[in-house]
N, C-alpha and C. Protein backbone atom coordinates (compact mmCIF):
# COMPACT_ATOMS: atom_id res chain seq x y z
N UNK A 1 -25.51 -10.57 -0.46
CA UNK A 1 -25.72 -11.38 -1.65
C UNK A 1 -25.18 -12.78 -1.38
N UNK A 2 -26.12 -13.54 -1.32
CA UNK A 2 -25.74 -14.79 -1.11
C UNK A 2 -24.73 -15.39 -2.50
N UNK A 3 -23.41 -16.37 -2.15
CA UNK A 3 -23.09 -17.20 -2.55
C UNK A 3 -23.68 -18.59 -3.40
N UNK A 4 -23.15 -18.67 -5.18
CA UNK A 4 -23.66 -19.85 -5.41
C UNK A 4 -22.58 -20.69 -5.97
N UNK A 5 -23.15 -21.98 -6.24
CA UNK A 5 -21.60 -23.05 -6.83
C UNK A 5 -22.18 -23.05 -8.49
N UNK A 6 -21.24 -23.60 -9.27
CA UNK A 6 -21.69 -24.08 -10.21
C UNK A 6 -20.53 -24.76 -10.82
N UNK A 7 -20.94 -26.14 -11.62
CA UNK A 7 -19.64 -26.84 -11.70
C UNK A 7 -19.54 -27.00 -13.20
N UNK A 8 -18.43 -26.78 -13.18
CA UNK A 8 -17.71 -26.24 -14.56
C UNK A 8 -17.36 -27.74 -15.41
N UNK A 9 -17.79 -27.98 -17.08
CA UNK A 9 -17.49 -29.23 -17.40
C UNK A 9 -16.01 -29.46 -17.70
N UNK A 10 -16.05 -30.14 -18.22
CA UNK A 10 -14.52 -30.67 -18.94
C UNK A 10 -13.40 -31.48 -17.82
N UNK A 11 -12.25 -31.53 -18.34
CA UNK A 11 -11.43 -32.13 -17.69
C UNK A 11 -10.40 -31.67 -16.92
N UNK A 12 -10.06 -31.73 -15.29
CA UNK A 12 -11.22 -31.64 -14.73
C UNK A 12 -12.42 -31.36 -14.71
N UNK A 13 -13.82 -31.41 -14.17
CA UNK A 13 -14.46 -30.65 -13.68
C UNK A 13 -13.77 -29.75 -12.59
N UNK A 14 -14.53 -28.97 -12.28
CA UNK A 14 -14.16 -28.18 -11.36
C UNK A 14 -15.78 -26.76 -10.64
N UNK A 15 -15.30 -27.72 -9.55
CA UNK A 15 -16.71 -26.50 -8.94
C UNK A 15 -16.10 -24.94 -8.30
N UNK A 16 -17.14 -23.83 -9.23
CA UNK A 16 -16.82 -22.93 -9.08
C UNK A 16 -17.56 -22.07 -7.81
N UNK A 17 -17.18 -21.39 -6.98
CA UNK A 17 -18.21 -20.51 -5.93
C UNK A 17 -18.00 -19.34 -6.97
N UNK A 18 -19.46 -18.43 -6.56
CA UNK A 18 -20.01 -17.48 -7.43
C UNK A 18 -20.51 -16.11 -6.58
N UNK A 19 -20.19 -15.03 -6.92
CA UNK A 19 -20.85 -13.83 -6.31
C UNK A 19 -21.08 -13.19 -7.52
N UNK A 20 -22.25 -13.02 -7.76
CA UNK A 20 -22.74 -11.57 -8.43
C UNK A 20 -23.92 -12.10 -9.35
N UNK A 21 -23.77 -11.54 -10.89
CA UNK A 21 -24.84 -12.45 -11.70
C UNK A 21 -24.53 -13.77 -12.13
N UNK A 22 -24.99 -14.71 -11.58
CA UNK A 22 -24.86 -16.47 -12.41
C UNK A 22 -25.32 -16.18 -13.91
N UNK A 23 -26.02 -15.84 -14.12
CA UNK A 23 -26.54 -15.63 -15.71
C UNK A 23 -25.32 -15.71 -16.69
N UNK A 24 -24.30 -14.68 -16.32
CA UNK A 24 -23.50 -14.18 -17.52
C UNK A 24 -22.95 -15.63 -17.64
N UNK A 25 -22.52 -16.25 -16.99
CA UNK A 25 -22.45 -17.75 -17.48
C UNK A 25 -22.70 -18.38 -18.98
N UNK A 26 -23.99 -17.77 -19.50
CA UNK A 26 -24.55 -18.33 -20.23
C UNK A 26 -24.58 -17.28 -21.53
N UNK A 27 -23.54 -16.49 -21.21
CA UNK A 27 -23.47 -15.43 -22.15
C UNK A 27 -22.60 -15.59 -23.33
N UNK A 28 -22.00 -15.10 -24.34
CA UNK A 28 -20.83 -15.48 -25.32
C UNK A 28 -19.84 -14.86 -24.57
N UNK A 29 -18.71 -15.51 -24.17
CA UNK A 29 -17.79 -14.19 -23.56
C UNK A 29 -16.00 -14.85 -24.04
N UNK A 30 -15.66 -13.71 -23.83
CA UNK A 30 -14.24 -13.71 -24.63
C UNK A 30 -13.50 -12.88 -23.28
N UNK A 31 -12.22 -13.77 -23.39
CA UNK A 31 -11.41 -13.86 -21.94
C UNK A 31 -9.98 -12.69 -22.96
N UNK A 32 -10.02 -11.28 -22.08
CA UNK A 32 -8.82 -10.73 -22.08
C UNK A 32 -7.81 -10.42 -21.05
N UNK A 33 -6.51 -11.16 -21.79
CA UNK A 33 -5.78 -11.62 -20.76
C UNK A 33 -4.28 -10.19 -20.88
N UNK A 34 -3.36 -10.48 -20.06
CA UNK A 34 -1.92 -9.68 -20.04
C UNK A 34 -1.35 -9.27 -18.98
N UNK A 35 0.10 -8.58 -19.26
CA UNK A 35 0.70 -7.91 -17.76
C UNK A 35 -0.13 -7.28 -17.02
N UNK A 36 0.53 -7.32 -15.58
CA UNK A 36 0.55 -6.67 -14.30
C UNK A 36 0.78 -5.16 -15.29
N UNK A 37 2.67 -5.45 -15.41
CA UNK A 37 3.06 -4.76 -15.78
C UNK A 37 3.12 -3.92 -17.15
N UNK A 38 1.99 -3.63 -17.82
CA UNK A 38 1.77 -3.44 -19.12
C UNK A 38 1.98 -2.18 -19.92
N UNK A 39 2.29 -1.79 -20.70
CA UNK A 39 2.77 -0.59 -21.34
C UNK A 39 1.13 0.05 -21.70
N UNK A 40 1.49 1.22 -21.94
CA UNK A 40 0.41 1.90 -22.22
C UNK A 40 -0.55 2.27 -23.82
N UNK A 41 0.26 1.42 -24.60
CA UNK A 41 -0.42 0.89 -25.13
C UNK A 41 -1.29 -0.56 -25.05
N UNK A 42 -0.37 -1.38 -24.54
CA UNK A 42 -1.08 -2.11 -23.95
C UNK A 42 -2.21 -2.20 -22.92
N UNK A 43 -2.01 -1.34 -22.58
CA UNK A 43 -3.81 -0.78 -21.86
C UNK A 43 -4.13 -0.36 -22.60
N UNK A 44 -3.85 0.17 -23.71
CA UNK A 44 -4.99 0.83 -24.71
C UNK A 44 -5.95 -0.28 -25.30
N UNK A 45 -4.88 -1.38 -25.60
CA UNK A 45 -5.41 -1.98 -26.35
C UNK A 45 -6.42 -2.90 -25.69
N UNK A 46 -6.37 -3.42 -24.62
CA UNK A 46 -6.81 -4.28 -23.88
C UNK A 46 -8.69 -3.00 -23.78
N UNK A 47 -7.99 -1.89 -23.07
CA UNK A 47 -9.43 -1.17 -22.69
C UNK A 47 -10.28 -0.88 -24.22
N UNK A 48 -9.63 -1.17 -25.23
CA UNK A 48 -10.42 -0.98 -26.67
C UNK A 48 -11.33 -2.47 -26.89
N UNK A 49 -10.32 -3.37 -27.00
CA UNK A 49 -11.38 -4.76 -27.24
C UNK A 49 -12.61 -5.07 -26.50
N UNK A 50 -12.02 -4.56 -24.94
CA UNK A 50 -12.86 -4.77 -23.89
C UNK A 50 -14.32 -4.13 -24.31
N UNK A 51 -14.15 -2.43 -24.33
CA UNK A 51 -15.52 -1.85 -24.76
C UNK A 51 -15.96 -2.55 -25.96
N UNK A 52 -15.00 -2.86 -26.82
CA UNK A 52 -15.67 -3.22 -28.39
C UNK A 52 -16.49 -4.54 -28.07
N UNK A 53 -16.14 -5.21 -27.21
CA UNK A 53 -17.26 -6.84 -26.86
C UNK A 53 -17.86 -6.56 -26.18
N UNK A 54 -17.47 -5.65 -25.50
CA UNK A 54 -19.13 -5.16 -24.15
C UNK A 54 -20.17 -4.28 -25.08
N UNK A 55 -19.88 -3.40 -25.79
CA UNK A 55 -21.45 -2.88 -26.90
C UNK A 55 -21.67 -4.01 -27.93
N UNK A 56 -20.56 -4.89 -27.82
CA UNK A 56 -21.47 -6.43 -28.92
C UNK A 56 -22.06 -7.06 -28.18
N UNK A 57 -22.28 -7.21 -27.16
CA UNK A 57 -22.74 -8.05 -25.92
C UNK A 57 -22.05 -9.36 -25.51
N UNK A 58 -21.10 -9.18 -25.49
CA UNK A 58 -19.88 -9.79 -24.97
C UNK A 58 -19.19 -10.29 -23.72
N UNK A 59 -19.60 -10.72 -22.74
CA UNK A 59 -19.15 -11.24 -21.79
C UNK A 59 -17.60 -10.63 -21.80
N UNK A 60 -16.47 -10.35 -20.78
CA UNK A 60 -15.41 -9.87 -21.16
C UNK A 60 -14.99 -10.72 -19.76
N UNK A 61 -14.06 -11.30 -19.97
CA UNK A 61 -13.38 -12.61 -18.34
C UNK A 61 -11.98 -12.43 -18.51
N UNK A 62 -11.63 -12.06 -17.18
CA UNK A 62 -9.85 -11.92 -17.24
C UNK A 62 -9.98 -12.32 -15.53
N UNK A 63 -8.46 -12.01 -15.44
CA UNK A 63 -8.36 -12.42 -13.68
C UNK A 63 -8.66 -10.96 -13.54
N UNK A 64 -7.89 -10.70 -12.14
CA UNK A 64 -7.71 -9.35 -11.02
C UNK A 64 -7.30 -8.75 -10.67
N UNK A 65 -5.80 -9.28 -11.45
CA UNK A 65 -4.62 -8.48 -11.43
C UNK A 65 -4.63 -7.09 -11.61
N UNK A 66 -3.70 -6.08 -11.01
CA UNK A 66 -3.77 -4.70 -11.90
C UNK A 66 -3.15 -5.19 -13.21
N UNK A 67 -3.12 -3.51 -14.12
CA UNK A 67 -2.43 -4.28 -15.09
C UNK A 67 -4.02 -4.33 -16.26
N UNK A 68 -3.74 -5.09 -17.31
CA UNK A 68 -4.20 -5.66 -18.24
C UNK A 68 -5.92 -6.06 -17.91
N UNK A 69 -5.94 -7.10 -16.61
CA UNK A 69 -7.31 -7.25 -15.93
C UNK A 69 -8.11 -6.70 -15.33
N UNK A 70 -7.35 -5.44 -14.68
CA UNK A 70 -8.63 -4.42 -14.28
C UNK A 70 -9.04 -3.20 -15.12
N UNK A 71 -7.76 -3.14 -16.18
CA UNK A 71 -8.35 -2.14 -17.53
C UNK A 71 -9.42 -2.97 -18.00
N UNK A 72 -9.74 -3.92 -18.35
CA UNK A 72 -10.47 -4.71 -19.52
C UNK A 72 -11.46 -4.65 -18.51
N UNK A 73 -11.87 -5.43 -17.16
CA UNK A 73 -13.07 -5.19 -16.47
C UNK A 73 -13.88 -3.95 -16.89
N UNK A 74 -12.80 -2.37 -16.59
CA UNK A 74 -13.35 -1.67 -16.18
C UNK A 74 -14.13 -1.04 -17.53
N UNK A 75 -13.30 -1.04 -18.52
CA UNK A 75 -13.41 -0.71 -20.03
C UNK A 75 -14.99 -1.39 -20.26
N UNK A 76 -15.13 -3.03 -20.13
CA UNK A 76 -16.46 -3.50 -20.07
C UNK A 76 -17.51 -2.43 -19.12
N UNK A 77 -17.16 -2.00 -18.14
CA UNK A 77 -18.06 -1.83 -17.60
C UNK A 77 -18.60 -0.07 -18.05
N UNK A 78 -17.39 0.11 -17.98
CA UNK A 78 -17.91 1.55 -18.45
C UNK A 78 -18.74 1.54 -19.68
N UNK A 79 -18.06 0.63 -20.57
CA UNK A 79 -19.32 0.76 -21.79
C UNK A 79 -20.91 0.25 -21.80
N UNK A 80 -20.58 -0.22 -20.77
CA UNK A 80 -22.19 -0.94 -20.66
C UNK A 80 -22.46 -1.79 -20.68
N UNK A 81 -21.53 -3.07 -20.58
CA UNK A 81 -21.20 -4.43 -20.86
C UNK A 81 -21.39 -4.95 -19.08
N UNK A 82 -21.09 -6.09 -19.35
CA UNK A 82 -20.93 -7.35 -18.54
C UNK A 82 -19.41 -8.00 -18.03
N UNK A 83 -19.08 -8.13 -17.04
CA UNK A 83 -17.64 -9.29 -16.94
C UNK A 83 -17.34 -10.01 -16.15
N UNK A 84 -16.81 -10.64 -16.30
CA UNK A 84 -16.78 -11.68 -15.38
C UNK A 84 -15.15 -11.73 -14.36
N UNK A 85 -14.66 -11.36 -13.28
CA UNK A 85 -13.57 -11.59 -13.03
C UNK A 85 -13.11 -13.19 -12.08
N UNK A 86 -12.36 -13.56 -12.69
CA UNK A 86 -11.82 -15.04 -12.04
C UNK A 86 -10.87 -14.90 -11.20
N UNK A 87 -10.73 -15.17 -9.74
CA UNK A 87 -9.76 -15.10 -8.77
C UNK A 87 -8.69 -16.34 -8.66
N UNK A 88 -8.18 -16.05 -8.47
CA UNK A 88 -6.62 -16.85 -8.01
C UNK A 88 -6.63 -16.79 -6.38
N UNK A 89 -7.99 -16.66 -5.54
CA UNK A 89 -7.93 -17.08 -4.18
C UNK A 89 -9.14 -17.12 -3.67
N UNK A 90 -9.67 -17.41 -2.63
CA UNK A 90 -10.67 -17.88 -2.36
C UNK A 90 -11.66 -16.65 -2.15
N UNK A 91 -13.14 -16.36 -2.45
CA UNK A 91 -13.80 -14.93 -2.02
C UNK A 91 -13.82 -14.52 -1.24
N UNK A 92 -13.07 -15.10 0.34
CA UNK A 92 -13.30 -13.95 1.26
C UNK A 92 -12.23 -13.07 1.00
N UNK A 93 -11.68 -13.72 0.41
CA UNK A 93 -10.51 -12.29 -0.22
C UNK A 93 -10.78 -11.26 -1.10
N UNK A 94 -11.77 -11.76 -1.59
CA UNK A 94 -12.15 -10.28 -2.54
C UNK A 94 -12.82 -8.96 -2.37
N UNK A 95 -12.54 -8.08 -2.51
CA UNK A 95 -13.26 -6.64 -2.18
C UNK A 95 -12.95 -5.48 -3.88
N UNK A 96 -13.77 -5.36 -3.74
CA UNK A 96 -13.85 -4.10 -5.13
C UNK A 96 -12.76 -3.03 -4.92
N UNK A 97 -11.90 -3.30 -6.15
CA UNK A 97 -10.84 -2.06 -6.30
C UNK A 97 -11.46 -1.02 -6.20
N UNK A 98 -11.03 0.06 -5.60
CA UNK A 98 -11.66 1.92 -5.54
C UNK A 98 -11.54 2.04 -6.99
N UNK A 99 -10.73 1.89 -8.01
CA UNK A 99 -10.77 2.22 -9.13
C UNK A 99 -11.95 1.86 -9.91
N UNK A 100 -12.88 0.34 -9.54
CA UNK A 100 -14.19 -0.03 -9.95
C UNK A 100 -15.15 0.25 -9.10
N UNK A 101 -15.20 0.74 -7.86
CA UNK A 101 -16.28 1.09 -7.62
C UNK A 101 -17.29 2.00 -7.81
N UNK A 102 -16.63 3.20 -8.31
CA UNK A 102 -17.77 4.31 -9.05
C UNK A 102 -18.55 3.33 -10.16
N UNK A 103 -18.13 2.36 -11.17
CA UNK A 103 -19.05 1.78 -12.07
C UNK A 103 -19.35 0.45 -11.45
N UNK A 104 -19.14 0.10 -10.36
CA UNK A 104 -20.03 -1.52 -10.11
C UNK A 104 -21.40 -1.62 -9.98
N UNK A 105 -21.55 -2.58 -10.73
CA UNK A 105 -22.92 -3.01 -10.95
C UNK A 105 -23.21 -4.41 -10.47
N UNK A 106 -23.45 -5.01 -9.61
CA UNK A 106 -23.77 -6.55 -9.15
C UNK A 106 -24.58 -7.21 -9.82
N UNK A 107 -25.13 -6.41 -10.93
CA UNK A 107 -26.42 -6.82 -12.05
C UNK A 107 -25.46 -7.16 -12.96
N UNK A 108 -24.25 -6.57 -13.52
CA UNK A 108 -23.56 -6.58 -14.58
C UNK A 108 -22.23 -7.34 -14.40
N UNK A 109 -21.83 -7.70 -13.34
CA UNK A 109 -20.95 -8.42 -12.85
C UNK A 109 -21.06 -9.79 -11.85
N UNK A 110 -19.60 -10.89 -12.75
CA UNK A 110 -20.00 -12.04 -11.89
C UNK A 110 -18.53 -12.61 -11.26
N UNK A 111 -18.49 -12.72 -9.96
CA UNK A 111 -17.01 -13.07 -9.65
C UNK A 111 -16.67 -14.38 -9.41
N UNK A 112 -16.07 -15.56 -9.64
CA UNK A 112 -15.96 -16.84 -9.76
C UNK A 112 -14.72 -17.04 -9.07
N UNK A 113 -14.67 -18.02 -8.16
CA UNK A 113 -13.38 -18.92 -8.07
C UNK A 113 -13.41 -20.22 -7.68
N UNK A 114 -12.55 -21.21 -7.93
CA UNK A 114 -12.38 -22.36 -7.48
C UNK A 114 -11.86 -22.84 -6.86
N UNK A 115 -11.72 -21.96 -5.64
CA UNK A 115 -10.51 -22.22 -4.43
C UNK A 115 -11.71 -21.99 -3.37
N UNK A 116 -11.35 -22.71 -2.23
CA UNK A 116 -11.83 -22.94 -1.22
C UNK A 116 -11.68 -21.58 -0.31
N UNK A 117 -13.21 -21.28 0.23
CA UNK A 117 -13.25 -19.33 0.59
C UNK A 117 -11.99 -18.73 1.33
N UNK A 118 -11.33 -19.74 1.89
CA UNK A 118 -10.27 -18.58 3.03
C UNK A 118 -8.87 -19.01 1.98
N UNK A 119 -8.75 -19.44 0.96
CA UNK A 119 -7.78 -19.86 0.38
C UNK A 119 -6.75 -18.68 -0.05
N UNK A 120 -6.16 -18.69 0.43
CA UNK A 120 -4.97 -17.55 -0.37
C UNK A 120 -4.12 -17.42 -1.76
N UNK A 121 -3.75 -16.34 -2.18
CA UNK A 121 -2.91 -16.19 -3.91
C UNK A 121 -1.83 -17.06 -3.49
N UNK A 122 -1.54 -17.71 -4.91
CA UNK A 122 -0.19 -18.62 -4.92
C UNK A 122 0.28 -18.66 -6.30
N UNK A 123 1.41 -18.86 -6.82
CA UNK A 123 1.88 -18.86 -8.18
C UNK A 123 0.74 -20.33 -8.48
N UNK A 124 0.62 -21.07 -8.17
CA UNK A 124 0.46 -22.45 -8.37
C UNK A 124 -1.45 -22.13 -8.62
N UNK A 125 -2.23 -21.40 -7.83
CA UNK A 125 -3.35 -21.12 -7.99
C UNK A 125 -3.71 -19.79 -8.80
N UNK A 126 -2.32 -19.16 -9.25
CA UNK A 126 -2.69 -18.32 -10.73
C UNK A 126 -2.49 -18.99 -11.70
N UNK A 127 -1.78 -20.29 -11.65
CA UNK A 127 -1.77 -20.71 -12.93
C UNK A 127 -3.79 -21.45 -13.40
N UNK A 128 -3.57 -22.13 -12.12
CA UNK A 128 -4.84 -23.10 -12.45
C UNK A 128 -6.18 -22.24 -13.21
N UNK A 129 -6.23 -21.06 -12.12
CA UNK A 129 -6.98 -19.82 -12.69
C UNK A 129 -7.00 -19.42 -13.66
N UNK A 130 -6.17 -19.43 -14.46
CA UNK A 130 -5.76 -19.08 -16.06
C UNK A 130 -6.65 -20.05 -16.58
N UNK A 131 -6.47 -21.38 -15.93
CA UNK A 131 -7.04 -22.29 -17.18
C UNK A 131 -8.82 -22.05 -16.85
N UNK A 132 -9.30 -22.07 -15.89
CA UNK A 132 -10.82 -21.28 -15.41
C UNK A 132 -11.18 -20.38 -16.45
N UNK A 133 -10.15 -19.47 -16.29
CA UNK A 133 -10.20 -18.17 -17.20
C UNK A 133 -10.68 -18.65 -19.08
N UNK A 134 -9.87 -19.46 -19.41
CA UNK A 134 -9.96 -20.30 -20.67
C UNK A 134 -11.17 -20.99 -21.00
N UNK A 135 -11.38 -21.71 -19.64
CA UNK A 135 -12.98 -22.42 -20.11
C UNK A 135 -14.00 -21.68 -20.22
N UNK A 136 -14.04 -20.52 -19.26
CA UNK A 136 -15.41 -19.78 -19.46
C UNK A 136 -15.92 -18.92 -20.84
N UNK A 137 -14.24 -19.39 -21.61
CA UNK A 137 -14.43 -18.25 -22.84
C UNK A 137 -14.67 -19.01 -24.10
N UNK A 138 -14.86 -17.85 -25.04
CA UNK A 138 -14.63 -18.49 -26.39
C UNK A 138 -13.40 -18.32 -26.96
N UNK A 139 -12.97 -17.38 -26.88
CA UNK A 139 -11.30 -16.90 -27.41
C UNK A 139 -11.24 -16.08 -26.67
N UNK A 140 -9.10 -15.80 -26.77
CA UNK A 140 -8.90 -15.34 -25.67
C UNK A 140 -7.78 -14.38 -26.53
N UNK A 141 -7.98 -13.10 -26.25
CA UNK A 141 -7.12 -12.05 -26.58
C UNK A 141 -6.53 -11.75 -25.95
N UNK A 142 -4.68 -11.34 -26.54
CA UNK A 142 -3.89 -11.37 -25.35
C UNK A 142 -3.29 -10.07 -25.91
N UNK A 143 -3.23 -8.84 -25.06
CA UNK A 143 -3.28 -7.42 -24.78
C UNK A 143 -2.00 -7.09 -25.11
N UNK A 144 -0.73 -7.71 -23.77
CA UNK A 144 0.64 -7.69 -23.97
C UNK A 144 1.14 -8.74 -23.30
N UNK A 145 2.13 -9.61 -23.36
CA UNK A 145 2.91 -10.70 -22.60
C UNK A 145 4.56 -10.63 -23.03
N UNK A 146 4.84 -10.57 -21.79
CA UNK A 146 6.54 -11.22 -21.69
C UNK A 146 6.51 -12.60 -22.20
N UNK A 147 7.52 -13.11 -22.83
CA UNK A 147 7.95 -13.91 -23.28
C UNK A 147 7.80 -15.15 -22.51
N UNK A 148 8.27 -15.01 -21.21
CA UNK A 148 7.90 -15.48 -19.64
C UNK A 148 7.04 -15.02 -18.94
N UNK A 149 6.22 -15.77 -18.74
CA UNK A 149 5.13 -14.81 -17.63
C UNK A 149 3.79 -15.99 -17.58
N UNK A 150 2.71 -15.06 -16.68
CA UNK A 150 1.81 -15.97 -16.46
C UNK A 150 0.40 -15.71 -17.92
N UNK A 151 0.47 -14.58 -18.25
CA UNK A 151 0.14 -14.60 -19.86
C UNK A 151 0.28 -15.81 -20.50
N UNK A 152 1.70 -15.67 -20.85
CA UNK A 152 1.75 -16.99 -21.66
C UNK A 152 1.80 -18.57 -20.96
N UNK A 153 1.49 -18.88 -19.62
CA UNK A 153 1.17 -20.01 -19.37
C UNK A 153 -0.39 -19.85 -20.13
N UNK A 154 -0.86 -19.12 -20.07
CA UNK A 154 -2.36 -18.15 -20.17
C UNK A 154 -2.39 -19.07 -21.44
N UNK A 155 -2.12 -18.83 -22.62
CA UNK A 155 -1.79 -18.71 -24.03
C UNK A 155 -1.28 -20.32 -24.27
N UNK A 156 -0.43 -21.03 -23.39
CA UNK A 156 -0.11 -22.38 -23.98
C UNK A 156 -1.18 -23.42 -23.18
N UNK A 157 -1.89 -22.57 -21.81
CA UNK A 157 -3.56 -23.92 -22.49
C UNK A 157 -4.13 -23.52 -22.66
């Protein structure tokens, strides 16, 4: 599957590389965010909103983290929905969790980042990612957050 760009408005711009469907782009989608480390309700809650916007037709965008971001992916996907995941490093780093691969769909999924392909995770490029995470959405539901954390950088832009 070939690679595409697409450049994101606002301030910055920022050009994004793309694997999967470009379409969902153009979808309504709502970014759910939270811990690594999340309580189990807090996965509940996160994997509830998630299905509830994926049978509304809902775009569903979080990062990649375990945790909070790969419940909500997977929750979308199982219901039949769409999502979008945003990386904090460049795509040759990415490979499908075993936990999503029984439901991946490359029709139903779109993976985005704005880091240059061999680029590696950094506190400094999860934050920026957060704000990626923000533009692609309309609102952004937040599952569970520490008081401190990258959630709530998430939450104050």
């Amino acid at each position: 599957m070939p690679d595409q760009t697409y450049l994101l408005p606002g301030e910055p711009e920022r050009l994004l590389r793309l694997r999967g469907n470009s379409a969902l782009l153009g979808l309504p989608s709502v970014a759910i965010v939270g811990s690594r480390k999340v309580s189990l309700k807090g996965l509940d809650a996160a994997r509830d909103c998630a299905a509830q916007l994926a049978r509304a037709g809902v775009n569903v965008v979080s990062g990649y983290a375990k945790g909070v971001d790969t419940a909500s992916h997977m929750a979308a996907l199982e219901a039949g929905g769409t999502t979008t995941l945003v990386l904090a490093t460049g795509l040759s780093g990415f490979c499908i969790k075993d936990t999503l691969k029984p439901i991946w769909d490359w029709n139903r999924v779109l993976v985005v980042s704005e880091f240059e392909l061999n680029d590696p995770w950094t506190p400094a490029r999860a934050f920026q990612r957060n704000g990626t995470v923000i533009r692609l959405s309309r609102a952004v539901i937040v599952a569970e957050a520490a008081r401190i954390s990258g959630t709530m950088n998430t939450v104050r832009q």
